[in-house]
N, C-alpha and C. Protein backbone atom coordinates (compact mmCIF):
# COMPACT_ATOMS: atom_id res chain seq x y z
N UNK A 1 -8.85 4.95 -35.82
CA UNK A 1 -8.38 4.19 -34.69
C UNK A 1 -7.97 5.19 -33.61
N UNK A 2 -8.43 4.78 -32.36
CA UNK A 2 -8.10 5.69 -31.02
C UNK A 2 -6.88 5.94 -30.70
N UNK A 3 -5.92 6.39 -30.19
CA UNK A 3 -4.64 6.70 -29.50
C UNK A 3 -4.55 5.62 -28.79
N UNK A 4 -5.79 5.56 -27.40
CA UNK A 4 -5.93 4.22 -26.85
C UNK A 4 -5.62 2.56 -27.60
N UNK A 5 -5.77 2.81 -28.92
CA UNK A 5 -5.91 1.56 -29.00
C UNK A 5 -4.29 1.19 -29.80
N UNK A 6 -3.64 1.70 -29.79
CA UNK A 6 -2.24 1.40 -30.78
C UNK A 6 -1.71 0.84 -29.16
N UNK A 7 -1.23 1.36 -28.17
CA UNK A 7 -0.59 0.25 -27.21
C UNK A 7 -1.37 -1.40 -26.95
N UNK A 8 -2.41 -1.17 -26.85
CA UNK A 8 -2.80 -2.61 -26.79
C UNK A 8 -2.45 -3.63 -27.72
N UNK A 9 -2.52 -2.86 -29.52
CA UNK A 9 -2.55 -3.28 -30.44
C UNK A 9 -1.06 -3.81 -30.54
N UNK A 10 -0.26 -2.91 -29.83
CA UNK A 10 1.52 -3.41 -29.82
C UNK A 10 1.80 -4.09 -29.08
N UNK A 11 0.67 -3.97 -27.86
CA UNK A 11 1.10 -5.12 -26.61
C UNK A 11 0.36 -6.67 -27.12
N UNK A 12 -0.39 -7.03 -28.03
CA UNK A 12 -1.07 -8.10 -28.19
C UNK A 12 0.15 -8.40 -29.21
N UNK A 13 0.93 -7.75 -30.28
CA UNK A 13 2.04 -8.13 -31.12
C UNK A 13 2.85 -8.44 -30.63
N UNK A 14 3.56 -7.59 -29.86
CA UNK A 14 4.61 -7.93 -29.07
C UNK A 14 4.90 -9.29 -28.49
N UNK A 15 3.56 -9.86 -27.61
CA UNK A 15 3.18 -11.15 -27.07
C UNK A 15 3.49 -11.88 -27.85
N UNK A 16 2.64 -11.87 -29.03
CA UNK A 16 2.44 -13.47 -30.06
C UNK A 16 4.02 -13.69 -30.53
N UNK A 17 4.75 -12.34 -30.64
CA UNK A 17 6.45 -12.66 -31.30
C UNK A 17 6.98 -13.05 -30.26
N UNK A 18 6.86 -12.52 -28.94
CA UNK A 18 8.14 -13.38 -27.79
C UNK A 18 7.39 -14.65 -28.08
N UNK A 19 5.87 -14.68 -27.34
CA UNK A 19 5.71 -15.98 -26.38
C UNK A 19 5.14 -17.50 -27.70
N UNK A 20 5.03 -16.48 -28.71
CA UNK A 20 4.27 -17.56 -30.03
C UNK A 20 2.79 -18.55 -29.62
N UNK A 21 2.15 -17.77 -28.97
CA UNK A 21 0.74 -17.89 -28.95
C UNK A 21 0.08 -16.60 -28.73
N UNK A 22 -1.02 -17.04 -28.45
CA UNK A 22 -2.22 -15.91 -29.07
C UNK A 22 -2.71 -15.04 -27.41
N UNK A 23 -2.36 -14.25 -26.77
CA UNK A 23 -2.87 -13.80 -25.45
C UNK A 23 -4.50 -13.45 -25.33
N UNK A 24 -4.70 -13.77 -24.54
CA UNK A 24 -6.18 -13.92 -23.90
C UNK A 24 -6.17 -12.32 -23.20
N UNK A 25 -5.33 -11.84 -22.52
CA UNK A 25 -5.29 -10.72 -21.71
C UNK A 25 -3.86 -9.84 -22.00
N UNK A 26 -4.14 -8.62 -21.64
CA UNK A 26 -2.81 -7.68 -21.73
C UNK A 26 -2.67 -6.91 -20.73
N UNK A 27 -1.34 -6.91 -19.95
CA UNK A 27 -1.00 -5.60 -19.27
C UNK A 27 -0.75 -4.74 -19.76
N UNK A 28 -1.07 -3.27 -19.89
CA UNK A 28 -0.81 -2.19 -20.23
C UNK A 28 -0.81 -1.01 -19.22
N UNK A 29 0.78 -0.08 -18.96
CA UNK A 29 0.36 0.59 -17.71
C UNK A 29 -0.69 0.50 -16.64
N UNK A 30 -0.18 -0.83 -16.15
CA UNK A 30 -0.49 -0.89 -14.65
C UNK A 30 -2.49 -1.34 -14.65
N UNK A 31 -2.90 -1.33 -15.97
CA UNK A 31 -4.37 -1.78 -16.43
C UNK A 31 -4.04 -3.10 -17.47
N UNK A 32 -4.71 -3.65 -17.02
CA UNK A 32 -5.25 -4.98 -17.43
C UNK A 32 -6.58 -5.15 -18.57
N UNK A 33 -5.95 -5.88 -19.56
CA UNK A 33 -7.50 -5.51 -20.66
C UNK A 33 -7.78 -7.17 -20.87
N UNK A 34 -9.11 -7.43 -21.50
CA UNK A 34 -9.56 -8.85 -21.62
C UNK A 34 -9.58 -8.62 -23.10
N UNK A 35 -9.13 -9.80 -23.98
CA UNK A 35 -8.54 -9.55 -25.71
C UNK A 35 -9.86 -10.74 -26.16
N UNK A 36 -10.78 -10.15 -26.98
CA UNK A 36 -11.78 -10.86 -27.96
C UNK A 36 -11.46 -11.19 -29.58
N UNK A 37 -11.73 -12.37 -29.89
CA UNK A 37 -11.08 -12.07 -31.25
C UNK A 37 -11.69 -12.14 -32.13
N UNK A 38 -12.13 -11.93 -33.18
CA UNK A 38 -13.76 -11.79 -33.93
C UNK A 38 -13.27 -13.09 -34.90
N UNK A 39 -14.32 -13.43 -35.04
CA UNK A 39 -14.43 -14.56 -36.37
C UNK A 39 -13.57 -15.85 -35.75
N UNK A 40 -12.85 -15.78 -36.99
CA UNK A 40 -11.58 -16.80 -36.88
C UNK A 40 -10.29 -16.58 -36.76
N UNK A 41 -10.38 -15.31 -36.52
CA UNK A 41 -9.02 -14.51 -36.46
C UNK A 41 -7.49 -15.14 -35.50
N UNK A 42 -8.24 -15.51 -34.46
CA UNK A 42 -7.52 -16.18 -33.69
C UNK A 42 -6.61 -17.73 -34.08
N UNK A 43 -7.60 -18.24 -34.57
CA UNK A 43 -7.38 -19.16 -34.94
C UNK A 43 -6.35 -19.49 -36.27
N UNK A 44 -6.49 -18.19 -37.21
CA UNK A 44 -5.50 -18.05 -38.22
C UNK A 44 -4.25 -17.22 -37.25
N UNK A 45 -4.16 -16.56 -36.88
CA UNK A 45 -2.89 -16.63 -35.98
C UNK A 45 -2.08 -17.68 -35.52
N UNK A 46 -3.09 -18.61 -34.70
CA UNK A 46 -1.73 -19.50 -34.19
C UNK A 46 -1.37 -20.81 -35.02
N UNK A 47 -2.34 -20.91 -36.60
CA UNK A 47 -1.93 -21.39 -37.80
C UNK A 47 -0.53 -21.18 -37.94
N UNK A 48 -0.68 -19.54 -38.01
CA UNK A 48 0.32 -18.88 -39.02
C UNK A 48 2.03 -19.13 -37.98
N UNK A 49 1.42 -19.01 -36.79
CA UNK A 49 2.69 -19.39 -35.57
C UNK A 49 3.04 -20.74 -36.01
N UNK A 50 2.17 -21.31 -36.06
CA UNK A 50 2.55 -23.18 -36.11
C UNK A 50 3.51 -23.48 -37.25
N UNK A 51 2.47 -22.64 -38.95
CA UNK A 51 3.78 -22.58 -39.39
C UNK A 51 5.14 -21.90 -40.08
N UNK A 52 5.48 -21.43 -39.10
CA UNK A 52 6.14 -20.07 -38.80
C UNK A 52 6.26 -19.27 -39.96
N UNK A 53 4.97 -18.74 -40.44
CA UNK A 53 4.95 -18.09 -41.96
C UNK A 53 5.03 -16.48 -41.04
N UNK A 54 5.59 -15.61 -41.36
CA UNK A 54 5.96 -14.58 -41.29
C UNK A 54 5.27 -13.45 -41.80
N UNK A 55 5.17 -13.26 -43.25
CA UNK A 55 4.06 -12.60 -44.28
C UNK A 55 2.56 -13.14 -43.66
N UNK A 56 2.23 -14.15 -43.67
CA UNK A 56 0.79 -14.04 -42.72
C UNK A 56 1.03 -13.64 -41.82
N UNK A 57 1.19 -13.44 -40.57
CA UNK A 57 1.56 -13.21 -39.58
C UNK A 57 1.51 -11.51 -39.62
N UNK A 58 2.40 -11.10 -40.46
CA UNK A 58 2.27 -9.58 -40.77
C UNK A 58 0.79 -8.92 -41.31
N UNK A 59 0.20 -9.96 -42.09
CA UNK A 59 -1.07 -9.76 -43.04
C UNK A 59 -1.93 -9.81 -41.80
N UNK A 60 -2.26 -10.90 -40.74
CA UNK A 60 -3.35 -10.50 -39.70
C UNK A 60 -2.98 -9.65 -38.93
N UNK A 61 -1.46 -9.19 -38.67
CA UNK A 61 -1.49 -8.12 -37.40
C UNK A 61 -1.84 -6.85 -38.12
N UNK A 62 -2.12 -6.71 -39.54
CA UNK A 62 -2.32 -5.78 -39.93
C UNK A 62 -4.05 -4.95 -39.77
N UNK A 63 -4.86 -6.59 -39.85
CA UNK A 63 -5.91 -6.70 -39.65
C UNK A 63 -6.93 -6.76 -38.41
N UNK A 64 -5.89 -6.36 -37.32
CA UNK A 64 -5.93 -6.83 -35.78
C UNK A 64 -6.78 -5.84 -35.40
N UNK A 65 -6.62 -4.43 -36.07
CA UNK A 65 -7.44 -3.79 -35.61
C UNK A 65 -8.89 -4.01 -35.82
N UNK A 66 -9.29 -4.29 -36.58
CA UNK A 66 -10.92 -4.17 -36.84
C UNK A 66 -10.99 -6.00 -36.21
N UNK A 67 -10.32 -6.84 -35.99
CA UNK A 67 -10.69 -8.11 -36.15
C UNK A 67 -10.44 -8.49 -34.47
N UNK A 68 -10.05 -7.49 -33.41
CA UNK A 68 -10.12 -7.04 -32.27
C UNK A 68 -10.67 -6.30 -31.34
N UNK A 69 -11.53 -6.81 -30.22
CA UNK A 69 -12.11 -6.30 -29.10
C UNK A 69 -11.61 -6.16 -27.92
N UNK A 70 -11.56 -5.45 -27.08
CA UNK A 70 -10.89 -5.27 -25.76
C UNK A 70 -11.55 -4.44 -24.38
N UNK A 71 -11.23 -4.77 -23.45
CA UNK A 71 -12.18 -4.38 -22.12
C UNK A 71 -11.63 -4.39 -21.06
N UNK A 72 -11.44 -3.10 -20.21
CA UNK A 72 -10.33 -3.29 -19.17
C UNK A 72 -11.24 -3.88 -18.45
N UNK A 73 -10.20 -4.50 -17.38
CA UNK A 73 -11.18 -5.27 -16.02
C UNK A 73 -10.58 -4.88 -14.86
N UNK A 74 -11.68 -4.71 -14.31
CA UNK A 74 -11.56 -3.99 -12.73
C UNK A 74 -10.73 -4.66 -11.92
N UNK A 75 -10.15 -4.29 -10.77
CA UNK A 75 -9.52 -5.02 -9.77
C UNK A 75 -10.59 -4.83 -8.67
N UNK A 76 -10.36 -5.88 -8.03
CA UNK A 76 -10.94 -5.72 -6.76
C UNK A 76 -10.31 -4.82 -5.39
N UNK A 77 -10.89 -3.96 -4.97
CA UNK A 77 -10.79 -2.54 -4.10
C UNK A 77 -9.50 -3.54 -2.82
N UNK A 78 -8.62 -3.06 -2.95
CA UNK A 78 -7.76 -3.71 -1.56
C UNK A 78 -7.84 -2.93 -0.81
N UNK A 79 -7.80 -3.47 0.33
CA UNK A 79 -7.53 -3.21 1.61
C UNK A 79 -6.49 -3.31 2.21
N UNK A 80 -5.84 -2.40 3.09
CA UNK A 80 -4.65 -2.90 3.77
C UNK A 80 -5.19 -2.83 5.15
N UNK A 81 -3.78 -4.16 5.63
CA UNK A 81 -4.36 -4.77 6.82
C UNK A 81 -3.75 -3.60 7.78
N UNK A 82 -4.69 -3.44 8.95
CA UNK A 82 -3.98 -2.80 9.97
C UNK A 82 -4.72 -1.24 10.00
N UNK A 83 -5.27 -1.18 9.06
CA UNK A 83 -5.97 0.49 9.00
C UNK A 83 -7.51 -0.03 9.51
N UNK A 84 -7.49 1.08 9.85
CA UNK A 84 -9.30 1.17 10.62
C UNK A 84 -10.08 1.22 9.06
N UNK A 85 -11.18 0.81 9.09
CA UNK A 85 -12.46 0.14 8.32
C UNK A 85 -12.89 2.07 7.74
N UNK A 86 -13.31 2.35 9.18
CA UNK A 86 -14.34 3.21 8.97
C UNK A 86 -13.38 4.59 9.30
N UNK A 87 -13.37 5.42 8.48
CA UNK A 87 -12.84 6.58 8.67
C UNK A 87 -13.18 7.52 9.58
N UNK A 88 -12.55 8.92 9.86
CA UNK A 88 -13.16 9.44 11.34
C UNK A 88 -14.19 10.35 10.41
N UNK A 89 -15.22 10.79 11.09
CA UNK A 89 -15.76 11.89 10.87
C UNK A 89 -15.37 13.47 10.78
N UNK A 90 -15.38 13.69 9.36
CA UNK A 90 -15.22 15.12 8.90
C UNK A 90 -15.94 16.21 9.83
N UNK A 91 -14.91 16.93 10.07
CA UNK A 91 -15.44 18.47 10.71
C UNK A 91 -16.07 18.84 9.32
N UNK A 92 -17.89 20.00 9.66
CA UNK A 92 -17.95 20.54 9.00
C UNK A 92 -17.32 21.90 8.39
N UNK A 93 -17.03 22.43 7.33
CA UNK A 93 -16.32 23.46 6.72
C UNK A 93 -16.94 24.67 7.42
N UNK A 94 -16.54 25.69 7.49
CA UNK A 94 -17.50 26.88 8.19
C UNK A 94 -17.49 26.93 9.52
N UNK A 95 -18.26 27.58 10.20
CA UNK A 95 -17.44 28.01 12.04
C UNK A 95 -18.03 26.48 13.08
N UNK A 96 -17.61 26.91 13.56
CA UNK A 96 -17.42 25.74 14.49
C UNK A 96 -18.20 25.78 15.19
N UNK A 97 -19.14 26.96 15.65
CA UNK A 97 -19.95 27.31 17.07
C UNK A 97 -21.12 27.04 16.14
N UNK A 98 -22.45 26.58 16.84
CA UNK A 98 -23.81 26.80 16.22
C UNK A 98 -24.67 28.05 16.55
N UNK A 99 -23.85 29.29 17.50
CA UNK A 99 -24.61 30.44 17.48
C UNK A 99 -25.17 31.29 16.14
N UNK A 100 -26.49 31.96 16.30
CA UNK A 100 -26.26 32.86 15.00
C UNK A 100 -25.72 34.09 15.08
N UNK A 101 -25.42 34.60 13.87
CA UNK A 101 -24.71 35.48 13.94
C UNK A 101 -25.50 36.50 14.50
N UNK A 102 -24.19 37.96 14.43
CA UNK A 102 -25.17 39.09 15.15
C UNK A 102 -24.70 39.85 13.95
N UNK A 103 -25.93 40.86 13.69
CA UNK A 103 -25.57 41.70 12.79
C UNK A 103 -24.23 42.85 13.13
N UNK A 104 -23.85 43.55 12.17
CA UNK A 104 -23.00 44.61 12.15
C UNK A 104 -23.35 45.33 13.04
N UNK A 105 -24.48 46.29 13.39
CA UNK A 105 -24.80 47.20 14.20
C UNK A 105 -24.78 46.40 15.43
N UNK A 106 -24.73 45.75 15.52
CA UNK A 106 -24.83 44.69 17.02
C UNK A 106 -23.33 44.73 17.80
N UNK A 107 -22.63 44.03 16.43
CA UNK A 107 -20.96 43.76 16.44
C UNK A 107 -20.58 45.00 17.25
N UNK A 108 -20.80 46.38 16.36
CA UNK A 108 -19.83 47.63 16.45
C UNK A 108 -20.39 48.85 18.02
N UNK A 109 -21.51 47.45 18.83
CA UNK A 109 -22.66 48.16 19.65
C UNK A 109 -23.33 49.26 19.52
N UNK A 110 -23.92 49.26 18.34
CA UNK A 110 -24.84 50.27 17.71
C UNK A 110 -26.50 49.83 17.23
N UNK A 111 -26.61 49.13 18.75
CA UNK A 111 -27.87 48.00 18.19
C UNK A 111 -28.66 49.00 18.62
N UNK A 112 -29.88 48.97 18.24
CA UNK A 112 -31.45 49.61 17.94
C UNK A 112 -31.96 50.01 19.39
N UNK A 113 -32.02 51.49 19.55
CA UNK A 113 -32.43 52.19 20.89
C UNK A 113 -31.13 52.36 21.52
N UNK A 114 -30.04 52.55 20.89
CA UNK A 114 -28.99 52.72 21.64
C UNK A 114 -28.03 54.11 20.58
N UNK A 115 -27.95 55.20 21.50
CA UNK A 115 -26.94 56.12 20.85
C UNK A 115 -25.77 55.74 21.38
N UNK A 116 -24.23 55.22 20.37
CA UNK A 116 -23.32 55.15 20.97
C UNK A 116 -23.19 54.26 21.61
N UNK A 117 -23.90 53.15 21.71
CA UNK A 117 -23.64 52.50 22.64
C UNK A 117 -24.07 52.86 23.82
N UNK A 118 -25.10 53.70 24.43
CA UNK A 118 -25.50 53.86 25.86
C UNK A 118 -26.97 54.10 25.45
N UNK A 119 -27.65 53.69 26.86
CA UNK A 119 -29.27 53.44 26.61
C UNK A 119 -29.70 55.61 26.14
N UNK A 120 -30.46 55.12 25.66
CA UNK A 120 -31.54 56.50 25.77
C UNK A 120 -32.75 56.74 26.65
N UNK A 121 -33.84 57.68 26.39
CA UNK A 121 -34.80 57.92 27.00
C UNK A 121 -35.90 56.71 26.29
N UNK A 122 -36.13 55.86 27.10
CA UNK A 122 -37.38 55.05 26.54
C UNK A 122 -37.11 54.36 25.31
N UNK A 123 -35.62 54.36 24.89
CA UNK A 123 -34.62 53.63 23.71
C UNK A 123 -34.90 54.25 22.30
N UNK A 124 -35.28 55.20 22.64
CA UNK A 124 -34.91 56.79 21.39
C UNK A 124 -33.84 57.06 21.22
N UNK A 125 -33.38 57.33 20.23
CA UNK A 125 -31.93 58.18 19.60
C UNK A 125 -32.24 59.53 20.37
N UNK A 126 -30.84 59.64 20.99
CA UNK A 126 -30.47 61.23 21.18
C UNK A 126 -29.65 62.10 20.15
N UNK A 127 -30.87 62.64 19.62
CA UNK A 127 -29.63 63.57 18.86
C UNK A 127 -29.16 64.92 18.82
């Protein structure tokens, strides 16, 4: 048996001892599950409620696990009123300008035909 499944399994017990019927659904932290009951299982439960036999009662919750199905159910996506629909458009990550870059030797003005940074003869290195 899952970890998951011992709260449900305590929240479907819990129910039948306060409310003395059989729950269709369970809250569990803030999730909502839909409760299936295999066979006749159900039906010997709210027997055993009707007549308030105790020892049965203990004998199917014992059996709850295998004789139990469950399925959370979605909520429907809310909305709150007063907020815009459509969100703004994301800046992309990375620079902001669409120039391309310039290389290093460009950056540090050491671009190609240039000593130092000043023209040459016919854009030859002087050396």
């Amino acid at each position: 048996m899952a970890t998951a499944d011992l709260p449900i399994l305590r929240e479907i017990v819990r129910v039948i001892q306060a409310q003395g019927s059989v729950p269709e659904r369970v809250q569990i932290q803030a999730r909502e599950f839909e409760i299936t009951y295999l066979e006749d299982h159900r039906q010997r439960i709210e027997e055993a409620i009707r007549r308030h036999d105790g020892d049965r009662l203990n004998i199917l919750f014992g059996q709850l696990s295998s004789k139990v199905k469950y399925r959370q159910l979605r909520r429907a996506a809310r909305v709150e009123r007063g907020r815009p629909q459509q969100r703004a458009a994301k800046e992309p990550k990375g620079r902001s300008t669409k120039t391309p870059r310039t290389s290093r030797a460009t950056r540090t003005g050491r671009a190609k035909g240039t000593a130092k940074g000043t023209k040459g003869a016919k854009g030859a290195r002087a050396r």
